[in-house]
PDB file of N, CA and C in Angstrom:
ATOM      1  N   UNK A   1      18.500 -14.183   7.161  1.00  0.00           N
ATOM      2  CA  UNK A   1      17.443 -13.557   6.426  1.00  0.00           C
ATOM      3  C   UNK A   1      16.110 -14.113   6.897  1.00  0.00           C
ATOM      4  N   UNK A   2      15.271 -13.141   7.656  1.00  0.00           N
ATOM      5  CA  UNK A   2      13.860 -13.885   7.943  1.00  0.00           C
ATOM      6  C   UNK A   2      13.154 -14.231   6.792  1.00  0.00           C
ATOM      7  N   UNK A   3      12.243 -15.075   7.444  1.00  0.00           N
ATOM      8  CA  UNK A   3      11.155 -15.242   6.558  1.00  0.00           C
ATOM      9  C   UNK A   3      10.079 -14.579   7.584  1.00  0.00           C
ATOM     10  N   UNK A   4       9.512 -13.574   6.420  1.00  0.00           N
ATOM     11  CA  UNK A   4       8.088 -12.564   6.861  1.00  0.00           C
ATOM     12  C   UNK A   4       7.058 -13.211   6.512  1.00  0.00           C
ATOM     13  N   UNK A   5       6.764 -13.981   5.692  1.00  0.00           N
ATOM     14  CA  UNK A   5       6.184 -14.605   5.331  1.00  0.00           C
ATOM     15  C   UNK A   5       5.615 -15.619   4.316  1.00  0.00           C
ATOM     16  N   UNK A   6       4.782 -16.696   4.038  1.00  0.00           N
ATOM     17  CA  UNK A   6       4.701 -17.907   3.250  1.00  0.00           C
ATOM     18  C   UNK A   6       2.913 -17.962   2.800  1.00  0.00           C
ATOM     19  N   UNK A   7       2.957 -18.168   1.754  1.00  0.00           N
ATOM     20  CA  UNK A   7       1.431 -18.529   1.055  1.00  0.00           C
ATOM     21  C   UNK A   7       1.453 -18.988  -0.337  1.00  0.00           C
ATOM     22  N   UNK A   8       1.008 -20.168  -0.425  1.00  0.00           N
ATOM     23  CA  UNK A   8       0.546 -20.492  -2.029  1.00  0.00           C
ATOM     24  C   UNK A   8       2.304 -21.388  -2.529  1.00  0.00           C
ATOM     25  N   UNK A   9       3.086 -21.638  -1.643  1.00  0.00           N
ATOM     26  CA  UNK A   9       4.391 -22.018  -1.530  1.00  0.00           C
ATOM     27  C   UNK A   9       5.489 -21.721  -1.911  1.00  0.00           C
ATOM     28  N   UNK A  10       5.091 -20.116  -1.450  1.00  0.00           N
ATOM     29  CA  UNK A  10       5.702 -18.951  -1.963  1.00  0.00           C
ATOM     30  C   UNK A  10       6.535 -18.393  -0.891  1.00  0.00           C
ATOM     31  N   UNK A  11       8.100 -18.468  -0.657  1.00  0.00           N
ATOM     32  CA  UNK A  11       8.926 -18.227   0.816  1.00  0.00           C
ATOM     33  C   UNK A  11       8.866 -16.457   0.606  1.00  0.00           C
ATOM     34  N   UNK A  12       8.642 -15.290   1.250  1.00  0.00           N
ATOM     35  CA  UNK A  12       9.001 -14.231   1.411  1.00  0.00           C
ATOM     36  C   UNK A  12       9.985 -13.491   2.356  1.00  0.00           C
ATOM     37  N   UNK A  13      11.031 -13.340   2.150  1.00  0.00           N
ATOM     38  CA  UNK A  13      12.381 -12.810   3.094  1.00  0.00           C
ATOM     39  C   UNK A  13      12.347 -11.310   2.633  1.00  0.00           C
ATOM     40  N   UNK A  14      13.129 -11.183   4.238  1.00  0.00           N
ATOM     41  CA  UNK A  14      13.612 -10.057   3.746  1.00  0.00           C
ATOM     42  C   UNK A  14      15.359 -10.096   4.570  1.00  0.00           C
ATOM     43  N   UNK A  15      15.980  -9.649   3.715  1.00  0.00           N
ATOM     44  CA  UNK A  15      17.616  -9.642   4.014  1.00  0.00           C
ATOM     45  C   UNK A  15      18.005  -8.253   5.152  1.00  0.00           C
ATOM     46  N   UNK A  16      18.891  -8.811   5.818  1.00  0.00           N
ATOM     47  CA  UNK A  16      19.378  -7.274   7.020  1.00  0.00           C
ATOM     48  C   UNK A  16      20.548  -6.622   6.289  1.00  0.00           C
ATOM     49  N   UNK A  17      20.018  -5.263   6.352  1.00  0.00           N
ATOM     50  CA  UNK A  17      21.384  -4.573   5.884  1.00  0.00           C
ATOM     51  C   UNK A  17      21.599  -4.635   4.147  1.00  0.00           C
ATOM     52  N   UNK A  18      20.178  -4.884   3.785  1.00  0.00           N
ATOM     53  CA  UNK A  18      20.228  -5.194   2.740  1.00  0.00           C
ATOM     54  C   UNK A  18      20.236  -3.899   1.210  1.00  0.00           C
ATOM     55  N   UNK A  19      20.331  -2.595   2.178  1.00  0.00           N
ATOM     56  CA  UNK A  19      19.822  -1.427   1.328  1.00  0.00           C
ATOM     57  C   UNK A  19      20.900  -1.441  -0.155  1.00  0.00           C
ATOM     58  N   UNK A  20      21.997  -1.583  -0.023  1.00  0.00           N
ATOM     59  CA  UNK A  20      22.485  -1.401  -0.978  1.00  0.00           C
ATOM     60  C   UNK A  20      22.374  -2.534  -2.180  1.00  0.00           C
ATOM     61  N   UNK A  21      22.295  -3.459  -2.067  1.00  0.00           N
ATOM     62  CA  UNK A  21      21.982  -4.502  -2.806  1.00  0.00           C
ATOM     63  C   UNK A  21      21.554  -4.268  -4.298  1.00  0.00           C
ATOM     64  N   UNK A  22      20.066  -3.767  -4.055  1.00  0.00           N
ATOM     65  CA  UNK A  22      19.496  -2.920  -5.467  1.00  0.00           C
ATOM     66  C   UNK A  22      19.005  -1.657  -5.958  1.00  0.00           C
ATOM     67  N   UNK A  23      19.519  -1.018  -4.265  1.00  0.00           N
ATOM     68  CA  UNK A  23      18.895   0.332  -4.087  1.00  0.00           C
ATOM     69  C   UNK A  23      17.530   0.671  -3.730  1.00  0.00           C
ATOM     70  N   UNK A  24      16.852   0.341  -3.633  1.00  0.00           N
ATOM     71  CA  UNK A  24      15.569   0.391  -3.557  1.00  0.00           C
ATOM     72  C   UNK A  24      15.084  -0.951  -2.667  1.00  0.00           C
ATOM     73  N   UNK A  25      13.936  -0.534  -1.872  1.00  0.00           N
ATOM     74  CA  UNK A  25      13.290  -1.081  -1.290  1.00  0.00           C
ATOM     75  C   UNK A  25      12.689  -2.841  -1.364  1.00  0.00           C
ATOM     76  N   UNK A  26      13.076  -3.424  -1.011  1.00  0.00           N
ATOM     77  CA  UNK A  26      12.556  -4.903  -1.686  1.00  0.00           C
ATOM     78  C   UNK A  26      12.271  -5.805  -1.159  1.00  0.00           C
ATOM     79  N   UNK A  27      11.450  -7.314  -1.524  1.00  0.00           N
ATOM     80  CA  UNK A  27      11.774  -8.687  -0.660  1.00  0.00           C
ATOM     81  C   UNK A  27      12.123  -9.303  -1.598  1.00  0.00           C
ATOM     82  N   UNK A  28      12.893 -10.566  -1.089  1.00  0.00           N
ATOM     83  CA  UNK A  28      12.835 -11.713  -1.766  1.00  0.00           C
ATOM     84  C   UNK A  28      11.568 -12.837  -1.665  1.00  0.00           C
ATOM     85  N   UNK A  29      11.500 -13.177  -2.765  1.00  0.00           N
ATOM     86  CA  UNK A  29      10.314 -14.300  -2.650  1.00  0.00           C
ATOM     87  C   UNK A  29      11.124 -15.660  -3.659  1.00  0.00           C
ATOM     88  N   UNK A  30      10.687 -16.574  -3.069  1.00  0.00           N
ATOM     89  CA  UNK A  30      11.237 -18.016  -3.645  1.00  0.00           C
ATOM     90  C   UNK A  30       9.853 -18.340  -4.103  1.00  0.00           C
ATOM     91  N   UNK A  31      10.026 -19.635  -4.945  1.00  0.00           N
ATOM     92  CA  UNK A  31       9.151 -20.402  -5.378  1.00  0.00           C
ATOM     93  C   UNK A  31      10.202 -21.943  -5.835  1.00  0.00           C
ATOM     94  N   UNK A  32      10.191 -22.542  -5.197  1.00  0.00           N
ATOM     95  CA  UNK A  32      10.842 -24.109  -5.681  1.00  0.00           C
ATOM     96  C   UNK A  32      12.100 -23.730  -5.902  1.00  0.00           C
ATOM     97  N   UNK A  33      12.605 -23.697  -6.901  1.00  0.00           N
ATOM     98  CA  UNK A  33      13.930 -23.854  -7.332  1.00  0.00           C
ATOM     99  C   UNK A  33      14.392 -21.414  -7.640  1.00  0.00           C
ATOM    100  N   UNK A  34      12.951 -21.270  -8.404  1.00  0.00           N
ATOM    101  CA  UNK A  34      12.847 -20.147  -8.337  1.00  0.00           C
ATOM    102  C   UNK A  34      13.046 -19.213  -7.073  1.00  0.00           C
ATOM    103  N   UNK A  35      13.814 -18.127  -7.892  1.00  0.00           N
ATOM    104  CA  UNK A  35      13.835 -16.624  -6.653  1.00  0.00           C
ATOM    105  C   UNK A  35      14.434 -15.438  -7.344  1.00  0.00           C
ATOM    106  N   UNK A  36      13.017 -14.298  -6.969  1.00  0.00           N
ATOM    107  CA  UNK A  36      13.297 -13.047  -7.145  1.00  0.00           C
ATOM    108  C   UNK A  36      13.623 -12.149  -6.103  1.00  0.00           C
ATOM    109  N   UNK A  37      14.288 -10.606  -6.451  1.00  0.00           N
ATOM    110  CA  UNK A  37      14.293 -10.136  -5.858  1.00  0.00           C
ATOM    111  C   UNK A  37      12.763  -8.841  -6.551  1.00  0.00           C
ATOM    112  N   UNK A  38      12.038  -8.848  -5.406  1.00  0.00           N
ATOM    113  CA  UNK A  38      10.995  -7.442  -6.278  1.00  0.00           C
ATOM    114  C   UNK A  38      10.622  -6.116  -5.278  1.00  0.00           C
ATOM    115  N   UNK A  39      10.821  -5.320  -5.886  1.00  0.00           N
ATOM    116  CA  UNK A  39      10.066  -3.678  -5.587  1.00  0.00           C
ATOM    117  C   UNK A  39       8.788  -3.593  -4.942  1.00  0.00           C
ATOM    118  N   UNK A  40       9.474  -3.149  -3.651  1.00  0.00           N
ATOM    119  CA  UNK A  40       8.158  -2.965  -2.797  1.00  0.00           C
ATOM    120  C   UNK A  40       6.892  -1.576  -3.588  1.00  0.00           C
ATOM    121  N   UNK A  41       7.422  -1.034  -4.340  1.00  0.00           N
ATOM    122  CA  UNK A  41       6.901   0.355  -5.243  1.00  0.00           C
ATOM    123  C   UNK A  41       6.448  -0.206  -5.960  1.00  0.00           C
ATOM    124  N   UNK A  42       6.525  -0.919  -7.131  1.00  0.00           N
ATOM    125  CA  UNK A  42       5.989  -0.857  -8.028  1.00  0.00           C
ATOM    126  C   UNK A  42       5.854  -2.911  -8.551  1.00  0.00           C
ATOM    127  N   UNK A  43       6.420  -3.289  -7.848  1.00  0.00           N
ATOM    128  CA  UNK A  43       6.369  -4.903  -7.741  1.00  0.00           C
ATOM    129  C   UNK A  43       6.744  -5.570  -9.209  1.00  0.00           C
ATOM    130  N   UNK A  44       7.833  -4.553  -9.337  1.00  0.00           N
ATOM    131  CA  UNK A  44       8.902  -5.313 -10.648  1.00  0.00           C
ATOM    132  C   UNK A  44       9.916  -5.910 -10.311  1.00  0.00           C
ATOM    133  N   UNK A  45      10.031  -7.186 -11.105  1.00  0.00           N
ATOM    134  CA  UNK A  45      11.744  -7.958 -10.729  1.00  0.00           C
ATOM    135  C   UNK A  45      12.845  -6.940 -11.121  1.00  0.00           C
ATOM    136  N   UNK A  46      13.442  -7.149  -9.799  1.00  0.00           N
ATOM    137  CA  UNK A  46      14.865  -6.402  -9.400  1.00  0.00           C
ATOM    138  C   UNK A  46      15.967  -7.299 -10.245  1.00  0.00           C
ATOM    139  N   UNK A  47      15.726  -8.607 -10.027  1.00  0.00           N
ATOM    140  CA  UNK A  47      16.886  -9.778  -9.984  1.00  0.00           C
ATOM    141  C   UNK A  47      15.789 -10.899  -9.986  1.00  0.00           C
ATOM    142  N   UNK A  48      16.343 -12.120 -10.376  1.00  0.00           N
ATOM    143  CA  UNK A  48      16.210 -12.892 -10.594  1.00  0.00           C
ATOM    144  C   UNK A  48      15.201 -13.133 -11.386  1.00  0.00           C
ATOM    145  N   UNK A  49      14.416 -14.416 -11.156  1.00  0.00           N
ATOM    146  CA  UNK A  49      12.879 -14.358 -11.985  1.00  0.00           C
ATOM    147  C   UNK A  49      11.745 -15.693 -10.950  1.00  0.00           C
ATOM    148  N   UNK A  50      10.551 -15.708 -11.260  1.00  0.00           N
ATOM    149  CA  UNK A  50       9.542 -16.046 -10.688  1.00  0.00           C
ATOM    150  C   UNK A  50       9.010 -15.799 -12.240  1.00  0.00           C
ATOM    151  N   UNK A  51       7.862 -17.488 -11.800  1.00  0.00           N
ATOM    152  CA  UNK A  51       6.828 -17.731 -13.003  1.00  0.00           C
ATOM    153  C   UNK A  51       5.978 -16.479 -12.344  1.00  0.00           C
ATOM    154  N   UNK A  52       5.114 -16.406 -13.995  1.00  0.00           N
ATOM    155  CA  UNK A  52       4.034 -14.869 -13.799  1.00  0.00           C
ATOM    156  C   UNK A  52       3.099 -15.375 -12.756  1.00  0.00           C
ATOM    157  N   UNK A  53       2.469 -16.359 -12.932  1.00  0.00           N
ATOM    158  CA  UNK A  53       1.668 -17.117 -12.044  1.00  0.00           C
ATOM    159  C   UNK A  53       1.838 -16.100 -10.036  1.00  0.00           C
ATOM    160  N   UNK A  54       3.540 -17.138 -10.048  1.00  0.00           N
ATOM    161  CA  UNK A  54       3.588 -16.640  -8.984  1.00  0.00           C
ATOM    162  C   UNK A  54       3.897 -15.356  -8.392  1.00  0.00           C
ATOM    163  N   UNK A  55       4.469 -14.253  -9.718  1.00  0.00           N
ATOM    164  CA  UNK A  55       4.780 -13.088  -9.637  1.00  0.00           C
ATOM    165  C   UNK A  55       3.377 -12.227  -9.415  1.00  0.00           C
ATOM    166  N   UNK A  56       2.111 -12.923  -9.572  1.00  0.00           N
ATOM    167  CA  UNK A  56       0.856 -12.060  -9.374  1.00  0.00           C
ATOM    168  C   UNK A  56       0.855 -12.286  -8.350  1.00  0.00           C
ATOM    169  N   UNK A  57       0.695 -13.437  -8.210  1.00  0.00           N
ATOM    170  CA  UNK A  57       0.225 -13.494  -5.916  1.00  0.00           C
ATOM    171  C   UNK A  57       1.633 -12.355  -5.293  1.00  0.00           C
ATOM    172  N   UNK A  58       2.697 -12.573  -5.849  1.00  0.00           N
ATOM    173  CA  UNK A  58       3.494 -11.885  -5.034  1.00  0.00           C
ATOM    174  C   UNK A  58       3.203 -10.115  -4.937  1.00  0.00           C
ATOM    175  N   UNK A  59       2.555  -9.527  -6.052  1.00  0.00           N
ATOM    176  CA  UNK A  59       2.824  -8.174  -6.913  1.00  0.00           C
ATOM    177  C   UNK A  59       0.826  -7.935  -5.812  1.00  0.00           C
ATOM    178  N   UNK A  60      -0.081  -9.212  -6.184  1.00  0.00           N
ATOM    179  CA  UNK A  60      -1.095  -8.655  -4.568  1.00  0.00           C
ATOM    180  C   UNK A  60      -1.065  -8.470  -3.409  1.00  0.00           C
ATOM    181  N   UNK A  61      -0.163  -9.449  -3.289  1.00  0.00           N
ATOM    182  CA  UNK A  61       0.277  -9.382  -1.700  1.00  0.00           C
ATOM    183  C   UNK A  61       0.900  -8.063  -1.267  1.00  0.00           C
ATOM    184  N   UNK A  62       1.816  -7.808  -1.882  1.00  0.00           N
ATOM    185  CA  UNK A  62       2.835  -6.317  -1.933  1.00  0.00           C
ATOM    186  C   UNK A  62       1.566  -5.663  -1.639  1.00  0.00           C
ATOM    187  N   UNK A  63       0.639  -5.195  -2.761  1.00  0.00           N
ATOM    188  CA  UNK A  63      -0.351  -4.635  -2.813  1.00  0.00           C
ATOM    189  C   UNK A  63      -1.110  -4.039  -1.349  1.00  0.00           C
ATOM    190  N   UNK A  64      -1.696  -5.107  -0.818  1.00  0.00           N
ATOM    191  CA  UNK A  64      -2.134  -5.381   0.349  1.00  0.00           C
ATOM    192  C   UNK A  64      -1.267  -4.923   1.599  1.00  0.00           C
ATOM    193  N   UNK A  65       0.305  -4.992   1.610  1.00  0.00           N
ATOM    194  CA  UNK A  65       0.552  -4.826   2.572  1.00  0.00           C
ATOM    195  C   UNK A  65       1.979  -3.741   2.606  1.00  0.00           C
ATOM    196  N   UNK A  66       1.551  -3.097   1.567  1.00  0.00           N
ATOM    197  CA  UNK A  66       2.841  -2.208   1.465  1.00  0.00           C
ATOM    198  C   UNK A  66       3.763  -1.351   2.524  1.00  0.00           C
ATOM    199  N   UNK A  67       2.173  -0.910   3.060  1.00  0.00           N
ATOM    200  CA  UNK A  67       2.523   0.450   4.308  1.00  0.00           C
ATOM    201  C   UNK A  67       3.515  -1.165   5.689  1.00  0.00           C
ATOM    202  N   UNK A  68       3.304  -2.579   5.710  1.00  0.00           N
ATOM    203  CA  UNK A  68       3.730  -2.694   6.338  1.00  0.00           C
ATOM    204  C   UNK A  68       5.180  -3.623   6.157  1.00  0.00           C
ATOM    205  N   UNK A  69       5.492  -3.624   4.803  1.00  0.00           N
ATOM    206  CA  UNK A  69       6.484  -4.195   3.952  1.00  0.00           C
ATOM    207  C   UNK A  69       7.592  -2.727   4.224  1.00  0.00           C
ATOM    208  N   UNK A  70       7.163  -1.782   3.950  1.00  0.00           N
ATOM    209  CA  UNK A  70       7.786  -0.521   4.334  1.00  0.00           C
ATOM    210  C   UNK A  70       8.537  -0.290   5.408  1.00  0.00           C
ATOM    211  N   UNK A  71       7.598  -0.797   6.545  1.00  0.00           N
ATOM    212  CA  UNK A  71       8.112  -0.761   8.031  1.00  0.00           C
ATOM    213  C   UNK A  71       8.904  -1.949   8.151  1.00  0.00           C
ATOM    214  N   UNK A  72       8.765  -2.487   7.812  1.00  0.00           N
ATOM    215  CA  UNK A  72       9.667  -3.805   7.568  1.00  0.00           C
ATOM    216  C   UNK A  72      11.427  -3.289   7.420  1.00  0.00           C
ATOM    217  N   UNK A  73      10.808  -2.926   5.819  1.00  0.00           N
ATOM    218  CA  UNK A  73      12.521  -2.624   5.324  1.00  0.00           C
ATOM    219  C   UNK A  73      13.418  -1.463   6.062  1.00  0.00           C
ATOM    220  N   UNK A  74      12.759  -0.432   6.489  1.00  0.00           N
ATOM    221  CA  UNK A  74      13.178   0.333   7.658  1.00  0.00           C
ATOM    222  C   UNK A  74      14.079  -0.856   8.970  1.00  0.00           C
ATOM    223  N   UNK A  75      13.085  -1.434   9.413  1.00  0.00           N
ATOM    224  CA  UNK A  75      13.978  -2.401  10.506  1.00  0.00           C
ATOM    225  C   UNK A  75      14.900  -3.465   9.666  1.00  0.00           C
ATOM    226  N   UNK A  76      14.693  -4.075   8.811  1.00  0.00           N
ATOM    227  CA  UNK A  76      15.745  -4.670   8.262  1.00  0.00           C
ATOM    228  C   UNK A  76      17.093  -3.469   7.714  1.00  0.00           C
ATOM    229  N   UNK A  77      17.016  -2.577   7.011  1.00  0.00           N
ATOM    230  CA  UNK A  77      18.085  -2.340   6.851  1.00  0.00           C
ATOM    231  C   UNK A  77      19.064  -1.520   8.199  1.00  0.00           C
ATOM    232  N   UNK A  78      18.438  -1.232   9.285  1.00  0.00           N
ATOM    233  CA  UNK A  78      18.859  -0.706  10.601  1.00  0.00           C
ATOM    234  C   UNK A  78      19.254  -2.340  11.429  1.00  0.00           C
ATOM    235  N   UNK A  79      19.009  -3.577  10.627  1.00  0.00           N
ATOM    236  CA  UNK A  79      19.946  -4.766  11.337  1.00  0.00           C
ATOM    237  C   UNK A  79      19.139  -5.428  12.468  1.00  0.00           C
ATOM    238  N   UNK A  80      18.093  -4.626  12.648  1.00  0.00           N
ATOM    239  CA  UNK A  80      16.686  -5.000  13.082  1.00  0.00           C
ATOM    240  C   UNK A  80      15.482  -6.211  12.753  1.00  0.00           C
ATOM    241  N   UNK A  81      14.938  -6.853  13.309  1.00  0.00           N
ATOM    242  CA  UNK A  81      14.331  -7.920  12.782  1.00  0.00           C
ATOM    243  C   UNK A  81      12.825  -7.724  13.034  1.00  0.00           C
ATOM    244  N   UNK A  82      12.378  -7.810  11.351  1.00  0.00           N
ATOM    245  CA  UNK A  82      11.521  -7.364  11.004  1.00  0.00           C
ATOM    246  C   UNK A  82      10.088  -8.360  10.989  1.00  0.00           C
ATOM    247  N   UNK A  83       8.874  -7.717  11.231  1.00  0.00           N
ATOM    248  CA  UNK A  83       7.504  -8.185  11.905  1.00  0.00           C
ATOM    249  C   UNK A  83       7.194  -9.385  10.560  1.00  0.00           C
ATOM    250  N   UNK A  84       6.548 -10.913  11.514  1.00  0.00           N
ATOM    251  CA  UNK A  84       5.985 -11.597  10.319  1.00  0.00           C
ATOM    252  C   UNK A  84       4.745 -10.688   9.643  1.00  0.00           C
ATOM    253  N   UNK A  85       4.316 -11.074   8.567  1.00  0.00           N
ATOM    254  CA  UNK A  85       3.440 -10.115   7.834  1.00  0.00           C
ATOM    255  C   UNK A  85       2.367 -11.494   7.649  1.00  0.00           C
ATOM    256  N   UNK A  86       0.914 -10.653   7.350  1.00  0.00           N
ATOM    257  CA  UNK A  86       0.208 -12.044   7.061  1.00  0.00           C
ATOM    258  C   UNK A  86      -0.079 -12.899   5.378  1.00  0.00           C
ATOM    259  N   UNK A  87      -0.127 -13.949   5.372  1.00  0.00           N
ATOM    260  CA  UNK A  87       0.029 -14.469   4.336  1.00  0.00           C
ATOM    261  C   UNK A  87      -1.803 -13.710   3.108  1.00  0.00           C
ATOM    262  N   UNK A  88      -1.171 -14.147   1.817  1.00  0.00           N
ATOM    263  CA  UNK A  88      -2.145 -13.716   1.042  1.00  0.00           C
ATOM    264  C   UNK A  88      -3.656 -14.485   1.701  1.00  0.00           C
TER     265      UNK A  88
END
């Protein structure tokens, strides 16, 4: 599972082959012991949980880089390895 990217000490992955998982489009983001899975659409927890704190940086970031979080999950779920993205 890459990591696309890191800010604020926040890990962002994205898993290969990962489409079925939650159905929908997603990354994982860690925080310490914490990890969600969240919606590249609408930047709601799928799974797991993240403090709100860090669920905002994650839910701007999305924000910011959707059109290329998109292209992302396209090459990840085709088993493809997907572009680092830039940090918040």
């Amino acid at each position: 599972m890459p990591v696309i990217s890191m800010f604020y000490g926040i890990i962002i992955r994205m898993y290969f082959l990962d489409n079925q998982h939650h159905g929908v489009p997603h990354i994982h983001a860690r925080y310490g012991e914490h990890e969600a899975s969240v919606g590249l659409y609408d930047g709601e927890i799928l799974a797991g949980e993240l403090s709100r704190k860090q669920l905002r940086l994650v839910q701007a970031w999305i924000e910011l880089h959707r059109d290329e979080l998109v292209a992302d999950w396209e090459l990840a779920v085709a088993g493809e390895t997907p572009y680092k993205i830039d940090p918040l």
